[in-house]
Protein backbone atom coordinates (compact mmCIF):
# COMPACT_ATOMS: atom_id res chain seq x y z
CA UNK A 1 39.00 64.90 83.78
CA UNK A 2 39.47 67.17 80.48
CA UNK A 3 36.25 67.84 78.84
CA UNK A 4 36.56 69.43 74.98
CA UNK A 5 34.47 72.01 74.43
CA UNK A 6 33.46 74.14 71.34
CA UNK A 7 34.84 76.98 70.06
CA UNK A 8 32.40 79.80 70.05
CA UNK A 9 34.71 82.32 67.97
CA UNK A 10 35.26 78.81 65.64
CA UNK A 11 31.34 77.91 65.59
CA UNK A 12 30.54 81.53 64.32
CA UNK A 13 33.29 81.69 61.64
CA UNK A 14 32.07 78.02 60.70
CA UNK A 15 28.35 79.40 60.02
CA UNK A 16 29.32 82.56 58.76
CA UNK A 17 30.43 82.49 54.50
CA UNK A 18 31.47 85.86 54.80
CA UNK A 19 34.09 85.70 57.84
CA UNK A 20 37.46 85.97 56.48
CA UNK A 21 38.26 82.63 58.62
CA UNK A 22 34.84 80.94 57.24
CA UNK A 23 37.06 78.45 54.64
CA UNK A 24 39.51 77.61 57.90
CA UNK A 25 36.74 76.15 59.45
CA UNK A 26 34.24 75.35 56.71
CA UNK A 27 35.11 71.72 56.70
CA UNK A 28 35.35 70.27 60.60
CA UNK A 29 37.62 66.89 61.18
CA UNK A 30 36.02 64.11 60.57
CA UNK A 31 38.71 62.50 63.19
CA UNK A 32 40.59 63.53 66.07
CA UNK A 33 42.19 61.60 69.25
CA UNK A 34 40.67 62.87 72.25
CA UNK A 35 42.00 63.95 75.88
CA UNK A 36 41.84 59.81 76.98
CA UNK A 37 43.65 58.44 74.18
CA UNK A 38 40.18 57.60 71.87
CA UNK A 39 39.86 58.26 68.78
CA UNK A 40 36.43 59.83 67.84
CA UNK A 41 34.51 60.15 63.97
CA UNK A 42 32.17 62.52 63.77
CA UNK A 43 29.64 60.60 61.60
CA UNK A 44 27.95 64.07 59.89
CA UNK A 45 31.00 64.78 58.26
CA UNK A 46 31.41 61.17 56.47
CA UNK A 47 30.12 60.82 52.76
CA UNK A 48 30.35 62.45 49.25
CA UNK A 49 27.37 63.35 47.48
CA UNK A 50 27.38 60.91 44.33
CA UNK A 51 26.26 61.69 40.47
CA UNK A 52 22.63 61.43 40.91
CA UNK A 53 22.77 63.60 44.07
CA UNK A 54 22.39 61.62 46.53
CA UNK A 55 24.89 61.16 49.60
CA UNK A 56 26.96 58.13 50.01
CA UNK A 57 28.41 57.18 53.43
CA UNK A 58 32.10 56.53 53.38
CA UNK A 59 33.65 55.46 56.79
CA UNK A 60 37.15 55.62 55.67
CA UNK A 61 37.14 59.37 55.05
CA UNK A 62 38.67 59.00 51.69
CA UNK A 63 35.95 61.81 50.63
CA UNK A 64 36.46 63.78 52.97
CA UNK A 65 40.06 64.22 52.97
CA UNK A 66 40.07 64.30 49.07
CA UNK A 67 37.14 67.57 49.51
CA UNK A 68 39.78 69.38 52.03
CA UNK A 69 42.89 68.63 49.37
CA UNK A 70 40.38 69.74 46.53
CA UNK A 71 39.70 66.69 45.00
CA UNK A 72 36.97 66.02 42.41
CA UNK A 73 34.40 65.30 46.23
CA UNK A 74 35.42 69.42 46.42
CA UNK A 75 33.00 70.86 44.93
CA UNK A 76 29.92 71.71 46.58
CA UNK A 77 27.80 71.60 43.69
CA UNK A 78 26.84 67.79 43.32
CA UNK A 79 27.66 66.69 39.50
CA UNK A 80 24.37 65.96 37.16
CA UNK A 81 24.01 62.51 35.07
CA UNK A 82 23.58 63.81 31.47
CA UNK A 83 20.21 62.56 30.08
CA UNK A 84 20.37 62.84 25.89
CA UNK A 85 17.57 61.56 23.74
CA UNK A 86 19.06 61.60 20.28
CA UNK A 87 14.88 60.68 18.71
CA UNK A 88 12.15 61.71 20.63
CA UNK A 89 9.22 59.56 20.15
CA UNK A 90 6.28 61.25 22.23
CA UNK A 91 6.68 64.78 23.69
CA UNK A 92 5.32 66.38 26.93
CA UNK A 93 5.17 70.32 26.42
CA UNK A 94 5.65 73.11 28.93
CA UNK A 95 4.49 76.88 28.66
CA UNK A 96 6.84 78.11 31.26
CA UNK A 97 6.14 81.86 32.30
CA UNK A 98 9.56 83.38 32.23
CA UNK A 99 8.63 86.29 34.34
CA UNK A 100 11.77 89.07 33.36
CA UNK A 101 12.41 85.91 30.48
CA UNK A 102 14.50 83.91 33.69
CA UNK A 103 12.65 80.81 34.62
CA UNK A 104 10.76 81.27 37.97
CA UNK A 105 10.63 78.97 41.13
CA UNK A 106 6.85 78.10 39.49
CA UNK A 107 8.67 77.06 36.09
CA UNK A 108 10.95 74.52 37.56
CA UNK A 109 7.86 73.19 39.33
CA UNK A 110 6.35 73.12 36.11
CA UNK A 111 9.46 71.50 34.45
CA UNK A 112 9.73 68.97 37.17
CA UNK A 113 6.12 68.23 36.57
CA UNK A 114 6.87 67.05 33.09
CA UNK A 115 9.83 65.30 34.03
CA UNK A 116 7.36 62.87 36.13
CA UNK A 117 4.82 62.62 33.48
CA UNK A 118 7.75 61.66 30.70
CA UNK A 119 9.22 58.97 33.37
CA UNK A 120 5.60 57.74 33.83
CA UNK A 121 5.16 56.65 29.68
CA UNK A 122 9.53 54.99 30.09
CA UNK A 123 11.08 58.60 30.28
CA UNK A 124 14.40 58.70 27.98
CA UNK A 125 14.66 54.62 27.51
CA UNK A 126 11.28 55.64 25.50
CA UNK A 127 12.33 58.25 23.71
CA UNK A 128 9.92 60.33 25.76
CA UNK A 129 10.88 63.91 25.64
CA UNK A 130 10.73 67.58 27.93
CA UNK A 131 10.22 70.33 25.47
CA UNK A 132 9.77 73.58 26.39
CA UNK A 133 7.91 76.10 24.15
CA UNK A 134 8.83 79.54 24.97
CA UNK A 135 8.04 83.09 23.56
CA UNK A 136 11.42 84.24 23.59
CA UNK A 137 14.58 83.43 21.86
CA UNK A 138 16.98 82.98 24.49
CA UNK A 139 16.33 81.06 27.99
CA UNK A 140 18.96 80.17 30.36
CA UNK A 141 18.81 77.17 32.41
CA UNK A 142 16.70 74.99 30.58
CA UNK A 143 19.25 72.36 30.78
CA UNK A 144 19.07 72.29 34.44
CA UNK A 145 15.66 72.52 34.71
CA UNK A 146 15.12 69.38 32.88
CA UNK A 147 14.07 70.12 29.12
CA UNK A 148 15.34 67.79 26.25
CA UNK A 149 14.11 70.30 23.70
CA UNK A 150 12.97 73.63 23.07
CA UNK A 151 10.66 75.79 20.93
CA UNK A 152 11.66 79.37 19.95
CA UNK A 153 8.27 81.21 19.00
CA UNK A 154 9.74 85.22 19.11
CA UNK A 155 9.46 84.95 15.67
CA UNK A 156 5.57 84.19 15.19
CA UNK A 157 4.81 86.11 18.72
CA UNK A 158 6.41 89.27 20.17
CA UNK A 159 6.64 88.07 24.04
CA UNK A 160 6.41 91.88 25.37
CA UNK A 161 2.93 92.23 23.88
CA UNK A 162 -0.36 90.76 25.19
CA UNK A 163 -1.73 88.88 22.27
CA UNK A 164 -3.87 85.58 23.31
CA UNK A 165 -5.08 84.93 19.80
CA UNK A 166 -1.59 85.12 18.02
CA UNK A 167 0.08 82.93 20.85
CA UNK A 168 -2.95 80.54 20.85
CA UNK A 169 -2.42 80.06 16.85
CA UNK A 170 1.43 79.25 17.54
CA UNK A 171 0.58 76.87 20.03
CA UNK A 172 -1.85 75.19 17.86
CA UNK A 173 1.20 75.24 15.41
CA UNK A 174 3.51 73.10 18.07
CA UNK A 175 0.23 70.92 18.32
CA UNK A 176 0.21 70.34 14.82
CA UNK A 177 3.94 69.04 14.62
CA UNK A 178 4.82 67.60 17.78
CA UNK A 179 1.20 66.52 19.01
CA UNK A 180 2.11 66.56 22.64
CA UNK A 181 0.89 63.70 24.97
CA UNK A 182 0.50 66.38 27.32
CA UNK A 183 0.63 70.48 27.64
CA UNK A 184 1.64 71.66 30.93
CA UNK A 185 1.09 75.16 32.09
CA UNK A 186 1.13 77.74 35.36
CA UNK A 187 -2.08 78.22 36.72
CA UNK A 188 -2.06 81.47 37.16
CA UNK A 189 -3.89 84.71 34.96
CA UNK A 190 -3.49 85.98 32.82
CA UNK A 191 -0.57 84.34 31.63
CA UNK A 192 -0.86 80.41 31.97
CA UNK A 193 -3.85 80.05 33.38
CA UNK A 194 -5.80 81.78 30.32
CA UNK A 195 -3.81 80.72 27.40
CA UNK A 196 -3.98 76.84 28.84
CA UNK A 197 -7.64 77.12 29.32
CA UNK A 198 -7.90 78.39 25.52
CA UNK A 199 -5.79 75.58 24.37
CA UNK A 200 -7.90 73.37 25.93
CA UNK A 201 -11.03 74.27 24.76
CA UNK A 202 -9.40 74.32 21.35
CA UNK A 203 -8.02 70.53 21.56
CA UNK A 204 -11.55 69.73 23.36
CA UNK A 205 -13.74 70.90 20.04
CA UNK A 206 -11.47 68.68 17.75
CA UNK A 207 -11.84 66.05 19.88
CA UNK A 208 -15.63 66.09 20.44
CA UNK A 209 -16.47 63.70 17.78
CA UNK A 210 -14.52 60.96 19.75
CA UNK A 211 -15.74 62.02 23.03
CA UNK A 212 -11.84 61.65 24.74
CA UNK A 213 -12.44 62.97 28.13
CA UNK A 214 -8.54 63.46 28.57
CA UNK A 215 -9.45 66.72 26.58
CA UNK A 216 -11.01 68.53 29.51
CA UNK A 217 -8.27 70.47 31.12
CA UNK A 218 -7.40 69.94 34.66
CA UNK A 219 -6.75 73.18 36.48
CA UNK A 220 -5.14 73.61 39.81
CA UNK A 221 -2.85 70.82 40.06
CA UNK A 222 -0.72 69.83 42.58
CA UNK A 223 0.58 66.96 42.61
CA UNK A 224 1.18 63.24 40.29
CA UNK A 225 0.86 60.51 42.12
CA UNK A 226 0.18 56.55 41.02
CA UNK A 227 -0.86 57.52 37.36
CA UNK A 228 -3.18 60.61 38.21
CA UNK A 229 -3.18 64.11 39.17
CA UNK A 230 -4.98 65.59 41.93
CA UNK A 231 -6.27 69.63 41.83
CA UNK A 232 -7.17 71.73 44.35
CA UNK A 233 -10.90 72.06 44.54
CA UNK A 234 -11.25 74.21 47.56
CA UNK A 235 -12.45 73.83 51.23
CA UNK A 236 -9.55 71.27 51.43
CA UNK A 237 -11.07 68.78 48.99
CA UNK A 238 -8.96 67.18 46.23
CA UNK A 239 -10.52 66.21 42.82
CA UNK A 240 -8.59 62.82 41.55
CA UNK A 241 -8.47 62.05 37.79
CA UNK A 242 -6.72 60.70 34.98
CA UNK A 243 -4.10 62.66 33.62
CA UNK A 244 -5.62 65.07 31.18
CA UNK A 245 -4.11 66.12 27.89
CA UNK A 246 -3.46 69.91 29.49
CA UNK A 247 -2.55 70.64 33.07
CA UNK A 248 -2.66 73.94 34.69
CA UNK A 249 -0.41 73.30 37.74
CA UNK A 250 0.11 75.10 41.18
CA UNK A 251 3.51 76.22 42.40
CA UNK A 252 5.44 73.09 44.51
CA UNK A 253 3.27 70.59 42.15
CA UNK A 254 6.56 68.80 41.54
CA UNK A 255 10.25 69.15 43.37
CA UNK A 256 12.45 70.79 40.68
CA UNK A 257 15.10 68.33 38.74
CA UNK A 258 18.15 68.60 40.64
CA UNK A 259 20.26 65.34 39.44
CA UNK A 260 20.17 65.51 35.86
CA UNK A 261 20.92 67.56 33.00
CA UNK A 262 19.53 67.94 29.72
CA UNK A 263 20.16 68.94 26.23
CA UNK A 264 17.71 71.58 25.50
CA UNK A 265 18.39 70.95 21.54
CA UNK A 266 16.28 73.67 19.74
CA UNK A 267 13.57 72.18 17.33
CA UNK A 268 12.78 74.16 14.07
CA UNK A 269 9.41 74.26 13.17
CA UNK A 270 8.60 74.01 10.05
CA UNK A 271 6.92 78.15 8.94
CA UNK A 272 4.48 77.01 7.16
CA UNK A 273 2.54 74.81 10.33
CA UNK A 274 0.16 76.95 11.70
CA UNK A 275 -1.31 80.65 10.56
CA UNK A 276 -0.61 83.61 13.33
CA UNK A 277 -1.60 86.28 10.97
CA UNK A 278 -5.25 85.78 11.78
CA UNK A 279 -7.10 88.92 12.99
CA UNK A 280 -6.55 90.12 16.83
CA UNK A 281 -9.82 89.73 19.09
CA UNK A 282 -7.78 91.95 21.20
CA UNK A 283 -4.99 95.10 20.34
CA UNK A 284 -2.67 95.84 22.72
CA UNK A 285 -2.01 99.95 23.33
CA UNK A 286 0.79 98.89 25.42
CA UNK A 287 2.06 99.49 28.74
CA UNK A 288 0.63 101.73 31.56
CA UNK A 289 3.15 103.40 33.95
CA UNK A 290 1.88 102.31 37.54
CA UNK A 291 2.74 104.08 40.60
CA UNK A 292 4.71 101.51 42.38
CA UNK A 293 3.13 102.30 45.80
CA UNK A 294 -0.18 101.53 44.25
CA UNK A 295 0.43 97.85 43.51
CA UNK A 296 -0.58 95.40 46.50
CA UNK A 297 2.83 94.67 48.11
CA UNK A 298 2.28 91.19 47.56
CA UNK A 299 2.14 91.12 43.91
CA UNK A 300 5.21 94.03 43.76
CA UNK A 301 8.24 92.45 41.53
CA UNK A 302 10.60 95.26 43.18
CA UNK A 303 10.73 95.82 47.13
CA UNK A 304 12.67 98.24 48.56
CA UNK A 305 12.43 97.30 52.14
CA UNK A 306 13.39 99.25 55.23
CA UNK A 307 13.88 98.07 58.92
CA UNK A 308 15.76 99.69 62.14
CA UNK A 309 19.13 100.62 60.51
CA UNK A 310 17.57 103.42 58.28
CA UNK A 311 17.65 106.44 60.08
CA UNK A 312 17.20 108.98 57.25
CA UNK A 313 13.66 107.91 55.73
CA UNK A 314 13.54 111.01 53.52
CA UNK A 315 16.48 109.51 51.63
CA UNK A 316 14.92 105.89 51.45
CA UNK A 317 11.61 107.40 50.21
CA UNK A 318 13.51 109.17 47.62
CA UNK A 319 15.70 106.00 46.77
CA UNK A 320 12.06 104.01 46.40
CA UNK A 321 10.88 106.62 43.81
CA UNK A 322 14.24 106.98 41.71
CA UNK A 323 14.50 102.68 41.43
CA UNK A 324 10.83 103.02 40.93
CA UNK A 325 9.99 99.94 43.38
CA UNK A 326 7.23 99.63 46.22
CA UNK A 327 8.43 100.23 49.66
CA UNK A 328 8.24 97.30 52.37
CA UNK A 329 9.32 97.48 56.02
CA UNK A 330 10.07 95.45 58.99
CA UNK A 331 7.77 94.72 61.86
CA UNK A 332 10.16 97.25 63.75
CA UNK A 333 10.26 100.13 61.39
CA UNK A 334 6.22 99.85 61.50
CA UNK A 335 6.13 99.52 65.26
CA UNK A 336 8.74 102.96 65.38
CA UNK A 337 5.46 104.46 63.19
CA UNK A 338 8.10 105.53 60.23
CA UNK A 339 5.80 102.99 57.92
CA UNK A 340 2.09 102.41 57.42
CA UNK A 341 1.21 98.70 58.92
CA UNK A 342 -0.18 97.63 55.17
CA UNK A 343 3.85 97.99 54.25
CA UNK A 344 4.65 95.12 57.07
CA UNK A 345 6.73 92.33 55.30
CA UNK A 346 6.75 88.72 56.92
CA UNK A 347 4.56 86.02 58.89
CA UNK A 348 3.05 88.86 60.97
CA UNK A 349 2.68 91.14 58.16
CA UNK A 350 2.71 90.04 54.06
CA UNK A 351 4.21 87.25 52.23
CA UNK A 352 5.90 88.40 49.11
CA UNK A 353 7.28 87.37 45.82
CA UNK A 354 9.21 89.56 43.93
CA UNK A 355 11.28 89.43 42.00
CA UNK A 356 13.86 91.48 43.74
CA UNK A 357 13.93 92.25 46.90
CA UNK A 358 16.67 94.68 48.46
CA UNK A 359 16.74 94.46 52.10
CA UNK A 360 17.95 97.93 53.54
CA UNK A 361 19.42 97.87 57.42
CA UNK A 362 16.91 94.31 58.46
CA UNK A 363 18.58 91.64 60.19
CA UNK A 364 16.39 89.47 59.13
CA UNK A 365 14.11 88.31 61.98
CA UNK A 366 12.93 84.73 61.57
CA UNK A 367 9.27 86.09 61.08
CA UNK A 368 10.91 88.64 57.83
CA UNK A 369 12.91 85.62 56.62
CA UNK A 370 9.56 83.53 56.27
CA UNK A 371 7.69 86.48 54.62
CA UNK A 372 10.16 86.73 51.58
CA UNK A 373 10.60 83.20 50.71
CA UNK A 374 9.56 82.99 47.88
CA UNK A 375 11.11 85.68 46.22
CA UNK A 376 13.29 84.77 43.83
CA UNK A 377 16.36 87.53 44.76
CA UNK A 378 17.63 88.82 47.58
CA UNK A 379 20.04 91.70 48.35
CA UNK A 380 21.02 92.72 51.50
CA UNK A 381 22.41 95.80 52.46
CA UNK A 382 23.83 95.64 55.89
CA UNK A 383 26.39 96.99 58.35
CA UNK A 384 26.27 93.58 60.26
CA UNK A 385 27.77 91.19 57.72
CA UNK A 386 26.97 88.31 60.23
CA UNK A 387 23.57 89.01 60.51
CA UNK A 388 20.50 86.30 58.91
CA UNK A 389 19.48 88.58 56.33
CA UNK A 390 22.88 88.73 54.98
CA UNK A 391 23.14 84.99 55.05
CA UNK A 392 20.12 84.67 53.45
CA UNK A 393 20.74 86.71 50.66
CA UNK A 394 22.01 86.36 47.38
CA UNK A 395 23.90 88.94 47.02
CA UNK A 396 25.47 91.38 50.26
CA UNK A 397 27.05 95.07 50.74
CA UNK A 398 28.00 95.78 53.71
CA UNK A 399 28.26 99.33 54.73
CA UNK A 400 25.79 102.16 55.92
CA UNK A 401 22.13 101.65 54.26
CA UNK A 402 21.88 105.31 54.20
CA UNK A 403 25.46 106.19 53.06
CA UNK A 404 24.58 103.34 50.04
CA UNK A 405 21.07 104.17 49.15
CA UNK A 406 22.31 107.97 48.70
CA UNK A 407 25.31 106.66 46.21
CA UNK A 408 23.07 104.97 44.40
CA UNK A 409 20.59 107.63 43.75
CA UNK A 410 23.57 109.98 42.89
CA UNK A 411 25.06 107.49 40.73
CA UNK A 412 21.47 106.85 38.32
CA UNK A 413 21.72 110.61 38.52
CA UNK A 414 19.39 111.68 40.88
CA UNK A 415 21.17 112.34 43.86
CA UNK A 416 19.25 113.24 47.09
CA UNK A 417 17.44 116.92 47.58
CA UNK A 418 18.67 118.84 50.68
CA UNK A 419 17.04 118.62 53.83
CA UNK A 420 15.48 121.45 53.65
CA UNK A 421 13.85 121.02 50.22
CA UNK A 422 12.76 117.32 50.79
CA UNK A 423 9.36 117.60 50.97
CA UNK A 424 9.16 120.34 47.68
CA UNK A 425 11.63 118.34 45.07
CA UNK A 426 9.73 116.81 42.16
CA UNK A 427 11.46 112.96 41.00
CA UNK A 428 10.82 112.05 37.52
CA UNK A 429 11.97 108.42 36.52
CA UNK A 430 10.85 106.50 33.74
CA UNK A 431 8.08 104.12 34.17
CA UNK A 432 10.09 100.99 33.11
């Protein structure tokens, strides 16, 4: 009796994007005639994902044989069903963040938030529209994300500086022209989470006279269900309400669009709406430079992280100061005592969000791969290019962490001190 087994060498080529064999085996058969004459399907590799993302069986194969001859099923990125509302008739705005001015993991949330609300008053068949009012003049991926239009308001607000009062005066400006059925923003401070609650109090003194309780902003959001939200009071209790006229959401209060695309037509507004120029509350002297080993590893935008395949910690401690990020380490680099325990990333240590976070010689335990989840890049730097931390990432070298962190000091200028002189040399970077 002839039994057919798997390939191992096949399996790990199969798993593997990197492997130079990893296309040869990407796509298994979906039929093959066994040892006894039979012919077998294997049922997981049936189906084409269809235009609004969702998978459609197909026992013939047709798919799957047009995917391996490159047909239009080859692409692994599911095609979108264009949405286009040529007149908006009611609006629901957004204040994404735009942390770095790319949309965050928390924006889409907050995107795919308003994409529920606008489906909830008829969505596009409406004329209800996503518009998303940003500080800055140039955003990419709003189409994906789900807006039908945008607001461009660099020109009333510059988006480096911290002014509440001029921001607060352009939003009142969108108010004024587009009257929003609803303002959506992160709740979070002091970006979202204060301006919202100062548009809100705003909208809720205009509207005292008619006593709308819709004014009162709802803060901590999480999710829209059945025609009202439900925030996050604490101690595991949920507060259920109608949906108020401004929402400060949570991260994950909606799944991100992922089966449409939108226009993101920018709306002019007209200059004259709305007066910015009032007098500041508040000036802003700008910037302080921050040691980046004094911010709380979870709130650090840039981690340079270190695990068992550094062996020359001098050079990574100088590589940390010359990119001027914080320094995070693996479980094993802080059980080896070359890091403090407070610089442990993952589920046994802290969960992080950066921004961007450079993984130098970690496999990537399953413990580490939890911890950095939520960060929104990942770059691996790796002599195993089969190893989880290089399939998680987004972007890979492989090669000798300390050989690569010393090239890229010398190549910003800065190359390494001598051994000898380690513990003397003086690094200047800039703050930014």
């Amino acid at each position: 009796m002839s039994v057919r087994r798997l390939d191992p060498h096949a399996e790990r080529a199969r798993r593997n994007r990197l492997h130079p064999r990893h296309l040869e085996f990407a796509r298994p058969a979906w039929r093959w005639t066994s040892a006894d004459g039979v012919t077998r399907i294997n049922p997981h590799a049936l189906g084409a994902i269809g235009p609004n993302g969702i998978k459609r069986i197909d026992r013939s194969g047709a798919s799957v044989e047009a995917a391996a001859a490159g047909g239009p099923q080859a692409s692994a990125e599911p095609s979108r069903r264009q949405i286009t509302i040529d007149t908006p008739t009611a609006y629901v705005a957004v204040v994404p963040e735009l942390p770095e001015g790319r949309l965050s993991d928390h924006d889409r949330d907050l995107l795919g938030l308003a994409r529920q609300l606008a489906e909830a008053r008829g969505g596009a068949e409406a004329g209800v529209a996503v518009v998303a009012v940003a500080f800055q003049a140039e955003v990419a991926g709003l189409e994906e994300a789900g807006a039908d239009r945008r607001v461009d308001l660099s020109s009333r607000v510059d988006a480096d500086s911290y002014a509440p009062e001029a921001r607060l005066a352009a939003l009142a400006a969108v108010e004024t022209a587009l009257a929003p059925a609803h303002w959506i923003f992160a709740d979070d401070f002091p970006g979202g989470g204060d301006l919202g609650r100062r548009l809100a109090a705003r909208l809720a003194l205009a509207s005292t006279a008619s006593g709308d309780a819709s004014a009162r902003a709802a803060t901590r959001v999480w999710q829209f269900a059945d025609g009202q939200t439900l925030s996050r009071a604490g101690d595991r209790q949920d507060i259920q309400r109608d949906v108020a006229r401004v929402l400060l959401a949570l991260p994950e209060c909606a799944e991100p669009v992922s089966d449409t695309r939108h226009a993101a037509t920018l709306l002019d507004l007209d200059a004259s709406v709305g007066d910015a120029s009032a007098a500041p509350g508040v000036i802003d002297r700008g910037r302080v430079a921050v040691d980046p080993q004094q911010i709380p590893l979870a709130q650090a935008p840039f981690i340079l992280s270190a695990g068992r395949g550094v062996s020359d910690w001098d050079g990574y401690h100088h590589a940390a100061k010359v990119l001027g990020a914080s320094e995070g380490a693996s479980r094993v680099a802080v059980d080896d005592g070359y890091m403090p325990r407070a610089r442990q990333v993952g589920a046994t240590g802290t969960f992080v969000s950066a921004s961007c976070y450079v993984a130098v010689g970690i496999s990537g335990a399953v413990q580490h791969l939890q911890g950095i989840t939520k960060c929104q890049r990942v770059v691996a730097i790796n002599s195993d290019p089969s190893c989880d931390m290089v399939k998680r990432a987004d972007f890979a070298i492989i090669g000798d962490g300390d050989a690569v962190l010393a090239a890229v000091c010398a190549q910003l200028g800065q190359p390494q001190p001598e051994r000898g002189d380690s513990r003397h040399e003086e690094v200047r970077h800039d703050a930014a």
